[in-house]
PDB file of N, CA and C in Angstrom:
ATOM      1  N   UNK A   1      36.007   4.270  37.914  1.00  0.00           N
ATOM      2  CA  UNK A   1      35.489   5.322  37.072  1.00  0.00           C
ATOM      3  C   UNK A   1      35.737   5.016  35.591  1.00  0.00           C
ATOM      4  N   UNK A   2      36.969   4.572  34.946  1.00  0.00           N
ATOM      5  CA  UNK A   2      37.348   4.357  33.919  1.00  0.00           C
ATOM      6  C   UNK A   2      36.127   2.976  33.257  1.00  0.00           C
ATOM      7  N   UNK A   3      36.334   2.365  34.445  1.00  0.00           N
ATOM      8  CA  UNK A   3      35.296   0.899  33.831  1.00  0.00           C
ATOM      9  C   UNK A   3      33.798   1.571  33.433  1.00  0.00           C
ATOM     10  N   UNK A   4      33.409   2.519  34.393  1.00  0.00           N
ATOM     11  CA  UNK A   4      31.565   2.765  33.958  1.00  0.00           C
ATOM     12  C   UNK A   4      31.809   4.023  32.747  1.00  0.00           C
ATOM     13  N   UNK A   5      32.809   4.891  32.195  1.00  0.00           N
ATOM     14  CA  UNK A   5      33.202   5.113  31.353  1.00  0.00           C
ATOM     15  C   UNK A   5      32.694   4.370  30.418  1.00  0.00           C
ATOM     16  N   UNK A   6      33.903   2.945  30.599  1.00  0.00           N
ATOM     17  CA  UNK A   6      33.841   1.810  29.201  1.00  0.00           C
ATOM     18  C   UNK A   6      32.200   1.460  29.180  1.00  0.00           C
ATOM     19  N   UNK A   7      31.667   1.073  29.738  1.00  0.00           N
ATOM     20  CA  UNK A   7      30.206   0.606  29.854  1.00  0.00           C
ATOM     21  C   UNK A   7      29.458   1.675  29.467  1.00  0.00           C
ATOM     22  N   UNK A   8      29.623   3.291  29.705  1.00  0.00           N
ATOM     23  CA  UNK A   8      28.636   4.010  29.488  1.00  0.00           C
ATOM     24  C   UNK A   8      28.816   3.889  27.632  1.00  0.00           C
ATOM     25  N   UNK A   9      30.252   3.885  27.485  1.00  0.00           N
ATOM     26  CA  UNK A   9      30.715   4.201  26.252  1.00  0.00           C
ATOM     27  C   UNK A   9      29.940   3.162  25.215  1.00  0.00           C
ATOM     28  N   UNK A  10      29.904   1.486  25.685  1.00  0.00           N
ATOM     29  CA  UNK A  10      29.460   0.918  24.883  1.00  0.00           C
ATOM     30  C   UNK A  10      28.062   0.779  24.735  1.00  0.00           C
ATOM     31  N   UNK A  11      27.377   1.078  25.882  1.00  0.00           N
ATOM     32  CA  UNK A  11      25.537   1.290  25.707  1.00  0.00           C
ATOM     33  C   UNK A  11      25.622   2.300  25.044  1.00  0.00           C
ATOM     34  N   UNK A  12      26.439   3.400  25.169  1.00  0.00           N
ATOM     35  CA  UNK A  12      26.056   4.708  23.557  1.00  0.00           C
ATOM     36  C   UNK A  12      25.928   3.892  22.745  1.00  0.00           C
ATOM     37  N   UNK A  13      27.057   3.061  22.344  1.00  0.00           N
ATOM     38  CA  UNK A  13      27.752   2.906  20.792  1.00  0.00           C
ATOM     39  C   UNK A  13      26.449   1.619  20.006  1.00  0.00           C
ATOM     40  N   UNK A  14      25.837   0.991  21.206  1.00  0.00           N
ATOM     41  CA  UNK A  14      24.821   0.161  20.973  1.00  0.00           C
ATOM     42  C   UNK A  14      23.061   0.562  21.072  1.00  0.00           C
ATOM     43  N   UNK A  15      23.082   1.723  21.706  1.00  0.00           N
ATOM     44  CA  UNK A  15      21.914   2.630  21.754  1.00  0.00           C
ATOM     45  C   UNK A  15      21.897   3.497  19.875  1.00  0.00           C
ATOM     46  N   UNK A  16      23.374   4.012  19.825  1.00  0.00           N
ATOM     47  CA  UNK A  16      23.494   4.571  18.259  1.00  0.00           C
ATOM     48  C   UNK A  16      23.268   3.631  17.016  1.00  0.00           C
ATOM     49  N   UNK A  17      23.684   2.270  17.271  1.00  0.00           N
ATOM     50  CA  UNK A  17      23.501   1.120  16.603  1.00  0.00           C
ATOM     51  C   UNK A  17      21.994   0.584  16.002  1.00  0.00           C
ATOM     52  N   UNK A  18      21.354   1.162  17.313  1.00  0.00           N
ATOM     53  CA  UNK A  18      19.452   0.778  17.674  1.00  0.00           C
ATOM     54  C   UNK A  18      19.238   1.447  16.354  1.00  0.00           C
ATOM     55  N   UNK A  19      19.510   2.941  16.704  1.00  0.00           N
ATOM     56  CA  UNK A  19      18.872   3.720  16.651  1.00  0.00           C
ATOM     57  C   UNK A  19      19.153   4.007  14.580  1.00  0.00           C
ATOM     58  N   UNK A  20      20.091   3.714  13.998  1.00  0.00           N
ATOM     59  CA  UNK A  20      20.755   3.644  12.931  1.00  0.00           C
ATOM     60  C   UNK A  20      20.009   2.412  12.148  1.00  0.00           C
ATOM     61  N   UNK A  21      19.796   1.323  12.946  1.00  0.00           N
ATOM     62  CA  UNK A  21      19.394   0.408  12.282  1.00  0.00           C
ATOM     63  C   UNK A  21      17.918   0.434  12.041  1.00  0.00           C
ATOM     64  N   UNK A  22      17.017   0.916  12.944  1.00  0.00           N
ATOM     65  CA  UNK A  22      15.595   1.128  13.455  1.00  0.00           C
ATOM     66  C   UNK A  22      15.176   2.176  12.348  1.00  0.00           C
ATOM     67  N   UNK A  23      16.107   3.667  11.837  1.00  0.00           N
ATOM     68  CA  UNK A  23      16.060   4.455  10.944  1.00  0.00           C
ATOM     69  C   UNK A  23      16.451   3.476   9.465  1.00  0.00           C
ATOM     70  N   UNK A  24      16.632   2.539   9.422  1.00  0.00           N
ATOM     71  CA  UNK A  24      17.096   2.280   7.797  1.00  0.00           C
ATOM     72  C   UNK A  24      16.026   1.299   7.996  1.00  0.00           C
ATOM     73  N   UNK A  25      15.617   0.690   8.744  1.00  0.00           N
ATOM     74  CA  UNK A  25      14.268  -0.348   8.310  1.00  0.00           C
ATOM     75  C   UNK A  25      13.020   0.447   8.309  1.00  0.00           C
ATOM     76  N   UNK A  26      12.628   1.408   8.734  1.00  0.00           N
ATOM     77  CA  UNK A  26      11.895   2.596   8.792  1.00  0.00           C
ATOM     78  C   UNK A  26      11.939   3.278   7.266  1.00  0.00           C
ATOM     79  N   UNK A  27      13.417   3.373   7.197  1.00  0.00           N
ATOM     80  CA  UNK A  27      13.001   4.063   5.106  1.00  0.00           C
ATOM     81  C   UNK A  27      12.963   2.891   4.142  1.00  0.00           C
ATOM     82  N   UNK A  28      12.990   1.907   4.520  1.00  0.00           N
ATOM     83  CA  UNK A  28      12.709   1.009   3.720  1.00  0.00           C
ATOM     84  C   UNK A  28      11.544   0.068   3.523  1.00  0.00           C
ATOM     85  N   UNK A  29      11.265   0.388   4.664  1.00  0.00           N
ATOM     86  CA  UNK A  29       9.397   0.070   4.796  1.00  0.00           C
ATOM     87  C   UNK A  29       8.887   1.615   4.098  1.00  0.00           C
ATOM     88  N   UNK A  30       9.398   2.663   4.285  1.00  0.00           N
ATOM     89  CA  UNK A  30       8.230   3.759   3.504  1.00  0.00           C
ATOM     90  C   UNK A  30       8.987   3.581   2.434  1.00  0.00           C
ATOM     91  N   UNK A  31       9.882   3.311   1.672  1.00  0.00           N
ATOM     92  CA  UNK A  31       9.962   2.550   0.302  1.00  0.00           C
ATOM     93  C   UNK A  31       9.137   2.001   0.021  1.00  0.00           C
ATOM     94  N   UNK A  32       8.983   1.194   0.399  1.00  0.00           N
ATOM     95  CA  UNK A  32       8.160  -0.293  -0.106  1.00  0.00           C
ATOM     96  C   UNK A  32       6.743   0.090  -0.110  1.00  0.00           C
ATOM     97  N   UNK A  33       6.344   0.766   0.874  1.00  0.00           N
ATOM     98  CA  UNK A  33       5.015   1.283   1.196  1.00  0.00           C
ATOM     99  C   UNK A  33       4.707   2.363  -0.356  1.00  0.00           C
ATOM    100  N   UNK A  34       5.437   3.408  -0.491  1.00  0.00           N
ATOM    101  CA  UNK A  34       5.413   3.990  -1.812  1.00  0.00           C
ATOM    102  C   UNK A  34       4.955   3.210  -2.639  1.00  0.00           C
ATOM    103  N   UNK A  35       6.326   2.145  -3.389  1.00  0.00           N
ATOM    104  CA  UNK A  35       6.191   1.424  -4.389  1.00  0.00           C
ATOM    105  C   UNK A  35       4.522   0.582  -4.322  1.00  0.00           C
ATOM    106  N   UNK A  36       4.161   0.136  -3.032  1.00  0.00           N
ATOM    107  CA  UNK A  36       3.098  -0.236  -2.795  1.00  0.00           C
ATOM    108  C   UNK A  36       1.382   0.297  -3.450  1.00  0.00           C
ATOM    109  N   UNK A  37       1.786   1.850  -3.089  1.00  0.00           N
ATOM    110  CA  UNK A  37       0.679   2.273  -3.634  1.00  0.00           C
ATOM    111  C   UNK A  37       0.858   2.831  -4.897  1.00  0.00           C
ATOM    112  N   UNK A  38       2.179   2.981  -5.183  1.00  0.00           N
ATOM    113  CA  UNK A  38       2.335   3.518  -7.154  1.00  0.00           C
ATOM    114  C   UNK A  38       2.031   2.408  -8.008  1.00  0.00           C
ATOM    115  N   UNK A  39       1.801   1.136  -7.101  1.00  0.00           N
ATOM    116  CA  UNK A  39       1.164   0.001  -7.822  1.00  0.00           C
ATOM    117  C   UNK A  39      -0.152  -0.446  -8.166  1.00  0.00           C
ATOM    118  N   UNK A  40      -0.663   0.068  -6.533  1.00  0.00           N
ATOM    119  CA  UNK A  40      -2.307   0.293  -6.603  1.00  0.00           C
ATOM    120  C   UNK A  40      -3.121   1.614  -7.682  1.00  0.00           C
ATOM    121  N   UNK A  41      -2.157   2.367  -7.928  1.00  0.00           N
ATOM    122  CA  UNK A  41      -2.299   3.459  -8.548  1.00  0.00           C
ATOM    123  C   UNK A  41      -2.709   2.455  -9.785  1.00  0.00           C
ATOM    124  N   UNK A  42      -1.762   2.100 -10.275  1.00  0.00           N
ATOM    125  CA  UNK A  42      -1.431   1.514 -11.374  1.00  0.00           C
ATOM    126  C   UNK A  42      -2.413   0.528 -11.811  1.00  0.00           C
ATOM    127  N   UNK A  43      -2.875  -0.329 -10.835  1.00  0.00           N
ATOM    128  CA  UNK A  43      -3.758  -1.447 -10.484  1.00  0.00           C
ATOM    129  C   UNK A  43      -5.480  -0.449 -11.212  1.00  0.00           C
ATOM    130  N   UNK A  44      -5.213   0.720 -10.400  1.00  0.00           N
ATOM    131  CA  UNK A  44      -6.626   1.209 -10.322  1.00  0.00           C
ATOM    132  C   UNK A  44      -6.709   1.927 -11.834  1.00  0.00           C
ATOM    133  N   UNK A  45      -6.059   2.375 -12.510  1.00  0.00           N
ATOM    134  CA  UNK A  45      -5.757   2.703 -13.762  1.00  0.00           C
ATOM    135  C   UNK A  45      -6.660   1.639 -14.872  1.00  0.00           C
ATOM    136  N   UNK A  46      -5.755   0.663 -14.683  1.00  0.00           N
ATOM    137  CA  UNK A  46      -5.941  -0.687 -15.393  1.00  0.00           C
ATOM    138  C   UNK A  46      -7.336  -0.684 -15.562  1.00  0.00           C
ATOM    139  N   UNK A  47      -7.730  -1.275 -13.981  1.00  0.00           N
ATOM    140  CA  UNK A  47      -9.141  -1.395 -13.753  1.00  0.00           C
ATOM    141  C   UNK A  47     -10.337  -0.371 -14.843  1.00  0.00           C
ATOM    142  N   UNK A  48     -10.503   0.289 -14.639  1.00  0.00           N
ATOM    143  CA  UNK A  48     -10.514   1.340 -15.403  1.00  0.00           C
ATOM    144  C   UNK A  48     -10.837   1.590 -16.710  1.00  0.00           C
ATOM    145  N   UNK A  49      -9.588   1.082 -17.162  1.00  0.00           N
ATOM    146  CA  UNK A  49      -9.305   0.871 -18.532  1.00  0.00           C
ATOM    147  C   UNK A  49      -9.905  -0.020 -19.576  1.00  0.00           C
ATOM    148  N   UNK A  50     -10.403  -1.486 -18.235  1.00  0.00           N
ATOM    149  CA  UNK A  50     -10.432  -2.660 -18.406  1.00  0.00           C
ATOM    150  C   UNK A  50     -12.480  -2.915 -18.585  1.00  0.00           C
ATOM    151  N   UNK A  51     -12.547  -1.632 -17.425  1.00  0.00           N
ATOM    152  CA  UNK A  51     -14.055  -1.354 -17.687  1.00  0.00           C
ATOM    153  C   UNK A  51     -14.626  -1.162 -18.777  1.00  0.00           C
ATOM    154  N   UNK A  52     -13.855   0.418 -19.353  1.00  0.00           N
ATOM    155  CA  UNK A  52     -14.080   0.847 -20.452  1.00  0.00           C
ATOM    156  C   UNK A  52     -14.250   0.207 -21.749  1.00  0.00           C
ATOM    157  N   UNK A  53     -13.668  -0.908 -21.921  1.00  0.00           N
ATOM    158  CA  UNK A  53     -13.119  -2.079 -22.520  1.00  0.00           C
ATOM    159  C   UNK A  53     -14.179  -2.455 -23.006  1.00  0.00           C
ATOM    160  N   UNK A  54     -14.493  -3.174 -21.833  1.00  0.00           N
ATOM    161  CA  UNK A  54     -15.965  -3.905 -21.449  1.00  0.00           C
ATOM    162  C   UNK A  54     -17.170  -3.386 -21.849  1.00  0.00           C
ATOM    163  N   UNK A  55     -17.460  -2.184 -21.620  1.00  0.00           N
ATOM    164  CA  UNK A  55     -18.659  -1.350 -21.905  1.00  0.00           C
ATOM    165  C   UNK A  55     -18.845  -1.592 -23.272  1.00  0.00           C
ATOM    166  N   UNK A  56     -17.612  -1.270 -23.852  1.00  0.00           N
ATOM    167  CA  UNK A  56     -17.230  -1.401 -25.334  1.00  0.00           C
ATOM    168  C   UNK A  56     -17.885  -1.935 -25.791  1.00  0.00           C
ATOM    169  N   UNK A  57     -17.318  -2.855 -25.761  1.00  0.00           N
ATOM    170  CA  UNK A  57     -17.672  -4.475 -26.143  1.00  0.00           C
ATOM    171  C   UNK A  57     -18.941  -5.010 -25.946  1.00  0.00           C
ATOM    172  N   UNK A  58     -19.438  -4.776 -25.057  1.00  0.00           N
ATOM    173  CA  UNK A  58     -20.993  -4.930 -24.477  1.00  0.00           C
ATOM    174  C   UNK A  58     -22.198  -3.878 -25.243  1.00  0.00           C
ATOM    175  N   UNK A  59     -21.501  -2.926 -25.805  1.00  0.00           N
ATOM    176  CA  UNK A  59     -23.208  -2.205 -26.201  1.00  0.00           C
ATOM    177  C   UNK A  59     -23.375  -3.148 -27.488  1.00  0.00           C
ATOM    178  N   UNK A  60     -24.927  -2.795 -27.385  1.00  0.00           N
ATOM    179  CA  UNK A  60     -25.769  -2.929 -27.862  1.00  0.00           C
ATOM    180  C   UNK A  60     -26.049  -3.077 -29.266  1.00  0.00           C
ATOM    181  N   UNK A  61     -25.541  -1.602 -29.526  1.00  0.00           N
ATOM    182  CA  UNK A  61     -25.554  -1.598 -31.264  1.00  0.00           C
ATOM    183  C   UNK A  61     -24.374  -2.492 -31.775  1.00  0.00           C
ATOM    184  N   UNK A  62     -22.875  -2.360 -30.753  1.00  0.00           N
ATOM    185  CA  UNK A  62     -22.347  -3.461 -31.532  1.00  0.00           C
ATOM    186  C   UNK A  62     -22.861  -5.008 -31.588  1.00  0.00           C
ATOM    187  N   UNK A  63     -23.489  -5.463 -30.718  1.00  0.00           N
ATOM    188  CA  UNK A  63     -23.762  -6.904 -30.497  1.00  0.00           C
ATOM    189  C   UNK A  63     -24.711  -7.043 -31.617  1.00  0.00           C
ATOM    190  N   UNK A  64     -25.592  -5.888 -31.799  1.00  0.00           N
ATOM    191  CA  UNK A  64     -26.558  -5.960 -32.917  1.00  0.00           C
ATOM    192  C   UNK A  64     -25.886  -5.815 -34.117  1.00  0.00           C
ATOM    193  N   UNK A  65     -24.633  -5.567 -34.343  1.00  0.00           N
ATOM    194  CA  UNK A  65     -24.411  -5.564 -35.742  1.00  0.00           C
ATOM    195  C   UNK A  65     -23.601  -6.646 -36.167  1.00  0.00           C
ATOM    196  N   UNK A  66     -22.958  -7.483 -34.538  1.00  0.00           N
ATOM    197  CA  UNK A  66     -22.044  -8.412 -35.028  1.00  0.00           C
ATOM    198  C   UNK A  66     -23.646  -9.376 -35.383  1.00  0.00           C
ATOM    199  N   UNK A  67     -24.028  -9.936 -34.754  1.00  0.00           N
ATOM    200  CA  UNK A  67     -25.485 -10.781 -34.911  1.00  0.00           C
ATOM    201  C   UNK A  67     -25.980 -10.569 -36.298  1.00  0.00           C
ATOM    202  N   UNK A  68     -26.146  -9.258 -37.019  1.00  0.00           N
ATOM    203  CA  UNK A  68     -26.896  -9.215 -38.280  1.00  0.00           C
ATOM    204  C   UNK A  68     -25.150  -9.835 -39.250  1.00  0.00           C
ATOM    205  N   UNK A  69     -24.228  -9.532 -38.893  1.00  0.00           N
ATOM    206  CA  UNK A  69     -23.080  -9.468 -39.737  1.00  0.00           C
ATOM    207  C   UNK A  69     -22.877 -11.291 -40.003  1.00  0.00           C
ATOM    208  N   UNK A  70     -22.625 -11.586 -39.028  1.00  0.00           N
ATOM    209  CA  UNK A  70     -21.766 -12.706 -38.240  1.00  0.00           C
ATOM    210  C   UNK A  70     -22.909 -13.800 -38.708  1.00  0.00           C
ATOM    211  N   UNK A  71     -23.360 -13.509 -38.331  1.00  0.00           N
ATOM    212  CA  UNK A  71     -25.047 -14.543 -37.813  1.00  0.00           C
ATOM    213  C   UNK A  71     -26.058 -14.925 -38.968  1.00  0.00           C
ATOM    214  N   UNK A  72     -25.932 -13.701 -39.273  1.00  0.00           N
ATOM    215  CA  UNK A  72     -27.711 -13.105 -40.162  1.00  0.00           C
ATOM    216  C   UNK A  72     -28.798 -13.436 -39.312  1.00  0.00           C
ATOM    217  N   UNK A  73     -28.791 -12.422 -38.628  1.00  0.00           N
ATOM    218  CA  UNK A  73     -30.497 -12.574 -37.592  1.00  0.00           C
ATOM    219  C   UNK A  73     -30.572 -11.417 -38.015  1.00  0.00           C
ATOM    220  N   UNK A  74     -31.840 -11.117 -37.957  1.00  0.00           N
ATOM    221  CA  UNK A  74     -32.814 -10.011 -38.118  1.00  0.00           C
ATOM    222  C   UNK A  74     -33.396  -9.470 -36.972  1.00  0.00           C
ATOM    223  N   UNK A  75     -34.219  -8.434 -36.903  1.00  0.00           N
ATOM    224  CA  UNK A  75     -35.134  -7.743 -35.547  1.00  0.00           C
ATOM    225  C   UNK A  75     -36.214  -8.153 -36.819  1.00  0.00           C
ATOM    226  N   UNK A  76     -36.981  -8.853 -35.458  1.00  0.00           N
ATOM    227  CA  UNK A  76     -38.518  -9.335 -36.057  1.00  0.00           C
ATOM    228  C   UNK A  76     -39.292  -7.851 -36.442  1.00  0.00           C
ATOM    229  N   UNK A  77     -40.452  -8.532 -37.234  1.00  0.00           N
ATOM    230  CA  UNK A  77     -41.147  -7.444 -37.229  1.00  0.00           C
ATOM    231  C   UNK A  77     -42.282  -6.953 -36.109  1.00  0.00           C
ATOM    232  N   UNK A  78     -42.902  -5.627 -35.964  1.00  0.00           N
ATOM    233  CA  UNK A  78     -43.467  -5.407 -34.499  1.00  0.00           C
ATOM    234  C   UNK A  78     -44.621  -6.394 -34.290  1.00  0.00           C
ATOM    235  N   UNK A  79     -45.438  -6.991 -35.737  1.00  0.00           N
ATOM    236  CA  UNK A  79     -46.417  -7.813 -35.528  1.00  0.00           C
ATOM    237  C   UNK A  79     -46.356  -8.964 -35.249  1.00  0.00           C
ATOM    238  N   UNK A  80     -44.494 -10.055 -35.068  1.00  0.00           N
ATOM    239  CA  UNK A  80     -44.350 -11.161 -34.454  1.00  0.00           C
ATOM    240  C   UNK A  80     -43.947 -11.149 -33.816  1.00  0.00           C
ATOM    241  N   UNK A  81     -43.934  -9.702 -32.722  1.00  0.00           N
ATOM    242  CA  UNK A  81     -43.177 -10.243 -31.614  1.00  0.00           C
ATOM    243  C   UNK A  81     -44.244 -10.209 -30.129  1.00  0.00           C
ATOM    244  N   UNK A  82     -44.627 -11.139 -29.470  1.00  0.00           N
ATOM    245  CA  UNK A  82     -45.115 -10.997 -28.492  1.00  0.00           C
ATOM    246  C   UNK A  82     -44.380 -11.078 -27.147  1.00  0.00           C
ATOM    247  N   UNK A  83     -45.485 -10.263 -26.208  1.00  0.00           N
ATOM    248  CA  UNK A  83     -44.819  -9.635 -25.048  1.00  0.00           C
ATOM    249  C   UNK A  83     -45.996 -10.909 -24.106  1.00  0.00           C
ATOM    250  N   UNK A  84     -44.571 -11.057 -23.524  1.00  0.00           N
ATOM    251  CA  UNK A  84     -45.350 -12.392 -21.932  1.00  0.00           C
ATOM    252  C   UNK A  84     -45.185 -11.554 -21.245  1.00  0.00           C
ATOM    253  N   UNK A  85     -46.414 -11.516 -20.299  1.00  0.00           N
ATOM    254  CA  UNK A  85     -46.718 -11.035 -18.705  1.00  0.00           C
ATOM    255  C   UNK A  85     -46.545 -11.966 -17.847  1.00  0.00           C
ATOM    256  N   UNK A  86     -46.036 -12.092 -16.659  1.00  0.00           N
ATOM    257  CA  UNK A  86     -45.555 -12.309 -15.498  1.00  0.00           C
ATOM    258  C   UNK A  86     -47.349 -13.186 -15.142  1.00  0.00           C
TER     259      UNK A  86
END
């Protein structure tokens, strides 16, 4: 009786062990998982940001003013400019 005692005693103490260790890799994966997406957050922010950027930079009137500034080109006049058809 005393021996399946000792045996019951140490499958607890190694069942509690499971079960202790199984719970701390468990909050440390939803750690990581957090940090994971406060990054994608972060990521998607950027993105974003990075668009806006872009748009910027891309219109129109500015490209047209660096070109007249930068460059000296002109917009032709309406009577030299011809239109090609396909």
């Amino acid at each position: 009786m005393v021996k399946l005692n000792i045996i019951l005693f140490l499958v607890l103490i190694a069942a509690a062990l499971g079960v202790i260790t199984s719970q701390h890799k468990a909050r440390k994966l939803y750690i990581e998982l957090q940090q994971q997406e406060d990054s994608a957050k972060q990521y998607e922010i950027e993105w974003g940001q990075l668009q806006l950027e872009q748009s910027t930079w891309a219109m129109h009137s500015r490209i047209e003013q660096i070109a007249e500034r930068r460059l000296n080109m002109q917009v032709p006049d309406a009577a030299r400019i011809q239109v090609v058809t396909p």
